[in-house]
Protein backbone atom coordinates (compact mmCIF):
# COMPACT_ATOMS: atom_id res chain seq x y z
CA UNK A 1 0.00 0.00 0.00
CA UNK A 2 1.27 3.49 -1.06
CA UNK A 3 2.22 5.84 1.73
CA UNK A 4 -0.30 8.46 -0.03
CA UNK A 5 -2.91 5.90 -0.33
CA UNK A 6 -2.18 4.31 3.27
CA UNK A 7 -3.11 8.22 4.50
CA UNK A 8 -6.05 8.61 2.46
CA UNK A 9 -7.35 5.34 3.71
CA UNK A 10 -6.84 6.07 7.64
CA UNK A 11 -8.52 9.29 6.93
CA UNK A 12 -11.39 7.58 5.07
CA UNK A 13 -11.51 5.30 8.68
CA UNK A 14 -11.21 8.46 10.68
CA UNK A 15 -14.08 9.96 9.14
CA UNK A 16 -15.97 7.12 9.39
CA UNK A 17 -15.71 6.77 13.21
CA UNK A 18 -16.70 10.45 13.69
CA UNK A 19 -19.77 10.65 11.40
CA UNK A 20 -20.81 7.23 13.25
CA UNK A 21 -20.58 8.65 16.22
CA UNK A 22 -21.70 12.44 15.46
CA UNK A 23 -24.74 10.81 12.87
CA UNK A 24 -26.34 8.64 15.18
CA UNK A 25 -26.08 10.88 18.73
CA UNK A 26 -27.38 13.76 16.70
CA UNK A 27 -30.59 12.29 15.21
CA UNK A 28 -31.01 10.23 18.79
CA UNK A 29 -30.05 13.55 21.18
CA UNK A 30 -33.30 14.09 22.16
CA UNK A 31 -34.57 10.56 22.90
CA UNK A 32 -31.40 9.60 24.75
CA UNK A 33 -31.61 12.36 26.55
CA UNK A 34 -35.40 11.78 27.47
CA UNK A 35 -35.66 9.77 31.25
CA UNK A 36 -36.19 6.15 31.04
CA UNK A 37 -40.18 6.92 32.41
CA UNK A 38 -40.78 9.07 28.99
CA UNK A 39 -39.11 7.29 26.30
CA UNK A 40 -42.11 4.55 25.40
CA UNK A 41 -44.15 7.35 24.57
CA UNK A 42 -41.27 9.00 22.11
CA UNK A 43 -41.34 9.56 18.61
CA UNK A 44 -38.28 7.25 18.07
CA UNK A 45 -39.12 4.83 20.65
CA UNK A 46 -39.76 1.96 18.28
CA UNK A 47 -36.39 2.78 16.53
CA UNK A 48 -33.89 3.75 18.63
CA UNK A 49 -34.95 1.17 21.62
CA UNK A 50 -32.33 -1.41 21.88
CA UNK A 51 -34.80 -4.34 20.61
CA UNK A 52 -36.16 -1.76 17.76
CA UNK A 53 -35.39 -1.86 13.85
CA UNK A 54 -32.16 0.99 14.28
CA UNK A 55 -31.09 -0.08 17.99
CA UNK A 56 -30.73 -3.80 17.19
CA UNK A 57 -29.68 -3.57 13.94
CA UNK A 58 -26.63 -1.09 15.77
CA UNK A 59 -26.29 -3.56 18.41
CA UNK A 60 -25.56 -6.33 15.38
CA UNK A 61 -23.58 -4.26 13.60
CA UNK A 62 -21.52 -3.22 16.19
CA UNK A 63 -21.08 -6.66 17.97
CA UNK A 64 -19.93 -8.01 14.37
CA UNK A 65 -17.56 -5.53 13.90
CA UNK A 66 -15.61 -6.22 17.25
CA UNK A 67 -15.88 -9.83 16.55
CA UNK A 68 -14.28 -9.83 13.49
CA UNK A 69 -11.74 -7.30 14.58
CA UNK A 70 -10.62 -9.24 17.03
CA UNK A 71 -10.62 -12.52 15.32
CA UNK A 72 -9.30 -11.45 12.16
CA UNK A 73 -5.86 -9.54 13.95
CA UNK A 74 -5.33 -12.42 16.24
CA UNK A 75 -5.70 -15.01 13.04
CA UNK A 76 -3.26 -12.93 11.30
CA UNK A 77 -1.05 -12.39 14.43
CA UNK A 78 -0.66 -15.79 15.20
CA UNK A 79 -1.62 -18.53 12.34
CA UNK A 80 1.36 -18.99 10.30
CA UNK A 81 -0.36 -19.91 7.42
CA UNK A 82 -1.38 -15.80 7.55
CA UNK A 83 1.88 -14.43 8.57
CA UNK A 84 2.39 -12.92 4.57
CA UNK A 85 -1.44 -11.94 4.60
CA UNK A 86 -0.15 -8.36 4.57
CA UNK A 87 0.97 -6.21 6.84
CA UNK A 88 0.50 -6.51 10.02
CA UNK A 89 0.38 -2.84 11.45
CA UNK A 90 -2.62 -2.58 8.14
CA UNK A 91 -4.22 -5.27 10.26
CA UNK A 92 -3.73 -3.46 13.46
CA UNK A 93 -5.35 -0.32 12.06
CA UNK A 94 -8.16 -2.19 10.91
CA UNK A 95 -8.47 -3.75 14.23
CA UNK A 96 -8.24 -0.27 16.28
CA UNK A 97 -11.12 1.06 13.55
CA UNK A 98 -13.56 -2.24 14.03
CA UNK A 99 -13.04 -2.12 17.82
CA UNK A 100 -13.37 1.48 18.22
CA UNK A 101 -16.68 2.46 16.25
CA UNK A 102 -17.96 -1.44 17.24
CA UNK A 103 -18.67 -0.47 20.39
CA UNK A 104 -19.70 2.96 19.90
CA UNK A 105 -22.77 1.65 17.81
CA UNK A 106 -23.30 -0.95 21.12
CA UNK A 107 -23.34 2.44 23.15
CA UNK A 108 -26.47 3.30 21.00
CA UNK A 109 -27.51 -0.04 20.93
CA UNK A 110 -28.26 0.07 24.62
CA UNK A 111 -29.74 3.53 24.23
CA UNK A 112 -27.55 4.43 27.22
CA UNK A 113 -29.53 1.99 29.50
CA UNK A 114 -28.17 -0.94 30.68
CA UNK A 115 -27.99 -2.79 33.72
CA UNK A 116 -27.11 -6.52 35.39
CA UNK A 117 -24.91 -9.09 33.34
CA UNK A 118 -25.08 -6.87 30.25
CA UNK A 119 -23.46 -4.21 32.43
CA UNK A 120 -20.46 -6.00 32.98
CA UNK A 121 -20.56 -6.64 29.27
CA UNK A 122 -20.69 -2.78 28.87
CA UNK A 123 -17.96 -1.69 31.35
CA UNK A 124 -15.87 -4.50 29.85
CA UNK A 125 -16.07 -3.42 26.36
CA UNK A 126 -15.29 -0.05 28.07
CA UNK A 127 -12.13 -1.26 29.65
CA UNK A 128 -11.13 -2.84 26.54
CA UNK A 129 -11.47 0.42 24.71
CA UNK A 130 -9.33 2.58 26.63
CA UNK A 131 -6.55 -0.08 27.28
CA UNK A 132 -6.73 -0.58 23.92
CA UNK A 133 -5.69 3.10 23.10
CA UNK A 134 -2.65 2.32 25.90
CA UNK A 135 -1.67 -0.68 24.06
CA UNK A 136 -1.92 1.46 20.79
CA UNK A 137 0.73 4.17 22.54
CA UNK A 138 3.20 1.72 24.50
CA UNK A 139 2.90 -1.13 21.00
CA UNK A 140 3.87 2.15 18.41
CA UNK A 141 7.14 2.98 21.36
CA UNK A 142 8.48 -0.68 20.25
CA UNK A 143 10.41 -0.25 16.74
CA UNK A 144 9.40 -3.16 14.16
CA UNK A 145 10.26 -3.88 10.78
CA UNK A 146 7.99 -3.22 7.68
CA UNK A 147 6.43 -6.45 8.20
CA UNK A 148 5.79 -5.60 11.96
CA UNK A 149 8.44 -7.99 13.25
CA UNK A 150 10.36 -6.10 16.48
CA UNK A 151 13.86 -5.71 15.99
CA UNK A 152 16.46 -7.18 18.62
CA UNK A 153 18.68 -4.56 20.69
CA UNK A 154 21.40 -5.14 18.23
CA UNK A 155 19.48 -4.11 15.24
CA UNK A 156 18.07 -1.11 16.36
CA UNK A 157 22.15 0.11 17.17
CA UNK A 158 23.17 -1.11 13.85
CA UNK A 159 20.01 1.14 12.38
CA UNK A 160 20.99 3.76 14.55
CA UNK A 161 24.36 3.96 13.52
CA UNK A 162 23.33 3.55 10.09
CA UNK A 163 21.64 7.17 10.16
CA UNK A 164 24.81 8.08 11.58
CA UNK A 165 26.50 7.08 8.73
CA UNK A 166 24.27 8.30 5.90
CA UNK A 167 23.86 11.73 7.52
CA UNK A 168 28.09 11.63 7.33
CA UNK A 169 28.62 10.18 3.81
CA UNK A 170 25.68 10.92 2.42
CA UNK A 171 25.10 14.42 3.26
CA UNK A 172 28.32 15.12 4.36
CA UNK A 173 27.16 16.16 8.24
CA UNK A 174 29.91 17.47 10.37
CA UNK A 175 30.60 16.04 13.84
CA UNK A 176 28.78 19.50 15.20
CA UNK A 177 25.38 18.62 14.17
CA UNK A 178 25.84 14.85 14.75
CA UNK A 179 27.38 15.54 18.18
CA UNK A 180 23.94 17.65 18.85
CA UNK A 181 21.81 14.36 18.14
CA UNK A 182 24.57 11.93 20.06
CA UNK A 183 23.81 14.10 23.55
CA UNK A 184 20.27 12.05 22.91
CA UNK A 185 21.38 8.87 21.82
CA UNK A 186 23.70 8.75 25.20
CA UNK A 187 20.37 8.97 27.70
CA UNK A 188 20.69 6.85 30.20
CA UNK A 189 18.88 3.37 30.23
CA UNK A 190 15.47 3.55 32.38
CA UNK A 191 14.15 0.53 34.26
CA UNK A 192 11.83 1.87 35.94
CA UNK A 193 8.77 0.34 34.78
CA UNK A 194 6.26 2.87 35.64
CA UNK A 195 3.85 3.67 32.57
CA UNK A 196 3.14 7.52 33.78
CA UNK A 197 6.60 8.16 34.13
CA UNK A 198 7.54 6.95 30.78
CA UNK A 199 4.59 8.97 29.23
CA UNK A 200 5.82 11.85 30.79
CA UNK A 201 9.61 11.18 29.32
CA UNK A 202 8.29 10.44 25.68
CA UNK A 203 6.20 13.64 26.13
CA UNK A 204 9.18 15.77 27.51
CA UNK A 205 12.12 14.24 24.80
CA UNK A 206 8.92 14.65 21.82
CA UNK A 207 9.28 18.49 22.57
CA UNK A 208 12.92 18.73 22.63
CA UNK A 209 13.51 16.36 20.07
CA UNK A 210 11.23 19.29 17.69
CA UNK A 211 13.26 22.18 19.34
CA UNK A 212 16.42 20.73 18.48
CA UNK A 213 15.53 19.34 14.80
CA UNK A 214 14.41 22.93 14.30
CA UNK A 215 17.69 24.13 15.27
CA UNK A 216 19.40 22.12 12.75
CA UNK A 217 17.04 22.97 10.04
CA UNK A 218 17.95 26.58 10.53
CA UNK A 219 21.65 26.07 10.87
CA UNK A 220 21.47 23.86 7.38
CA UNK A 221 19.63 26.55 5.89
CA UNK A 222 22.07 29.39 6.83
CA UNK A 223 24.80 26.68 5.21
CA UNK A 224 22.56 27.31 2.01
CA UNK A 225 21.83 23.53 1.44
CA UNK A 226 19.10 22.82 -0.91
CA UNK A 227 15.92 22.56 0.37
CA UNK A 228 15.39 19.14 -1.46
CA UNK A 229 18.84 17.91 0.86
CA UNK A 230 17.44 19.89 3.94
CA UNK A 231 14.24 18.01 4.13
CA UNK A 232 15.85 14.64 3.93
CA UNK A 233 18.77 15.59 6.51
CA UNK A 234 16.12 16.78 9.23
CA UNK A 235 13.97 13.56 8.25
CA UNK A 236 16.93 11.32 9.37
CA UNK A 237 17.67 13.45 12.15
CA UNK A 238 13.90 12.93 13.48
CA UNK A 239 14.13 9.42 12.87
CA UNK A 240 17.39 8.94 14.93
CA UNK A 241 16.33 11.22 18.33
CA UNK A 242 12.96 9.13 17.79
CA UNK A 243 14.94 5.40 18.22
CA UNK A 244 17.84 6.64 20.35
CA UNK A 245 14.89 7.43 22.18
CA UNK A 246 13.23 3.91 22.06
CA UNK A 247 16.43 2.29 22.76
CA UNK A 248 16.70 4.05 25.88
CA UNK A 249 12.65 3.38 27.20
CA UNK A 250 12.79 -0.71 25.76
CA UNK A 251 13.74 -2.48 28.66
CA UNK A 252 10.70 -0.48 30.53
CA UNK A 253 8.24 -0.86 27.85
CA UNK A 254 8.75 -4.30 26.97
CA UNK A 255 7.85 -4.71 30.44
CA UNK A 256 4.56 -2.33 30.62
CA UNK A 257 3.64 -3.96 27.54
CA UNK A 258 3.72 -7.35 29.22
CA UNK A 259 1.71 -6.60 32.23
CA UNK A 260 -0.83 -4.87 29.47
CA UNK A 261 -1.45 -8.08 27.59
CA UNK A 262 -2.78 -9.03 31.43
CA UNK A 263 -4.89 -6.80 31.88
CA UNK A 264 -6.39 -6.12 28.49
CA UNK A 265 -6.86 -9.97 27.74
CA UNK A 266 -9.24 -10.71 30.51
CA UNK A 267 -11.25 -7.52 29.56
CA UNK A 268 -11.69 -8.52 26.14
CA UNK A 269 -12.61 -12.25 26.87
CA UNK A 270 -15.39 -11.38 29.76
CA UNK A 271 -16.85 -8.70 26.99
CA UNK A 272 -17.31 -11.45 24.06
CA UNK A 273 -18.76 -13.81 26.79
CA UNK A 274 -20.91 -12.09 28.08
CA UNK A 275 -22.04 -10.38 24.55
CA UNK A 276 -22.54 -13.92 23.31
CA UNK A 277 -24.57 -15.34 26.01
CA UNK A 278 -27.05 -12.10 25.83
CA UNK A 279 -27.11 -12.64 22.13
CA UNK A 280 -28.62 -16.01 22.72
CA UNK A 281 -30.82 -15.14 24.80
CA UNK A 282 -31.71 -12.66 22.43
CA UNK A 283 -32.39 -15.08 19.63
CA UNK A 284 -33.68 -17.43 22.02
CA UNK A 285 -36.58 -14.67 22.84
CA UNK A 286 -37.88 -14.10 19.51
CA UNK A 287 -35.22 -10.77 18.54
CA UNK A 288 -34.57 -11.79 15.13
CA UNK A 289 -34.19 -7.75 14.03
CA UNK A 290 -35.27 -7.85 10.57
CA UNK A 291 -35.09 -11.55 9.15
């Protein structure tokens, strides 16, 4: 997939998830918003109720799209018989995008009322949600290959050093400007495996990291480099701060990515449980939706 193309398509994802969301809350506002007491005698009672022609048919929708999210991106993670399916951060996307809007059309599935077993469900899917957006930060602070396959200590120092020597031979970068990007690559090693201090460290090094690669854009530009050559020094630049920067947080988040896997796990399986038993009870009551 294109880079171009690869953008266009999150976007077309992004876009999706927001109109889902901003669609159905706008044309429901007023019956959601309506107590519990008032809502049978609503205009959009019949539709929006969870067991009505919309609600359900959300509630189906939704629950399909975190099933197959899940499924597929585990199928592709782990059957071998997948592994050159393609990518495997495109699969990754696609499984933030079905398990993110998924559950947002369960929200309006339940028409914001829910309660006993189904609530666990709900506050399961819920959990699942926002550790999933964790996962999604601490996965993204590993470095992997094209293919998604993380790199071993060793290759991410050979790849470091390799910018080293392309910004030198290439470019023909002094040891000024490569001794300003070595004062990151020489931070010390953290393991302290404590997930808001390492957010706060990424956070901190993300704005010097700009500072400084704005620094060196200026300086090439006052050496009167062409642009074309300036762009493509300060894009190897970024890229090194970014994985000196990795280097020095692995240890930590290899950890905090472990003890994630433990808690987001347990979350996900109580949610498709629970979503499958109410489901069949569904069925088993006579809430066919449409067919």
């Amino acid at each position: 997939m294109k880079k171009a193309f690869h953008r266009i398509f999150i976007f077309i994802l992004i876009i999706i998830g927001i109109a889902a969301f901003l669609f159905f809350g706008i044309y429901g506002y007023n019956y959601y918003l309506t107590s519990n007491e008032e809502r049978f005698f609503h205009e959009l009672h019949k539709s929006l109720k969870p067991s009505g022609v919309i609600g359900h048919g959300l509630g189906i929708i939704g629950s399909l799209m975190m099933i197959i999210g899940v499924s597929s991106y585990m199928l592709r993670k782990r059957v071998r018989r997948f592994i050159r399916l393609g990518l495997l951060k495109h699969w990754l996307e696609m499984h933030i995008f079905l398990c993110s809007v998924g559950p947002i059309l369960v929200l309006y599935h339940t028409a914001f009322k829910f309660g006993g077993i189904v609530a666990v469900s709900f506050w399961s899917m819920i959990a699942v949600v926002i550790s999933g957006i964790i996962g999604r930060f601490i996965y993204i602070q590993i470095p992997r290959s094209i293919q998604g396959q993380e790199y071993s200590l060793d290759e991410l120092k050979s790849l470091n050093q390799d910018y080293t020597d392309r910004l030198k031979v290439d470019f023909g970068i002094d040891d000024i400007l490569i001794g300003k990007l070595e004062h990151f690559r020489n931070i010390q090693i953290h393991i302290r495996v404590n997930f808001f201090l390492i957010s706060g460290l990424i956070i901190k090094d993300y704005f010097a990291n700009k500072k400084l690669v704005g620094e060196i854009r200026r300086e090439l530009i006052s050496r009167e480099i062409k642009s074309r050559n300036v762009k493509e020094i300060v894009k190897l630049c970024n890229s090194k701060l970014i994985l000196s920067r990795r280097i020095s947080l692995l240890h930590s988040v290899h950890i905090i990515f472990k003890y994630w896997h433990i808690i987001h796990l347990p979350f996900a399986i109580i949610m498709m449980i629970i979503m499958m038993v109410h489901v069949g009870v569904a069925v088993a009551f006579g809430y066919n939706w449409i067919f």
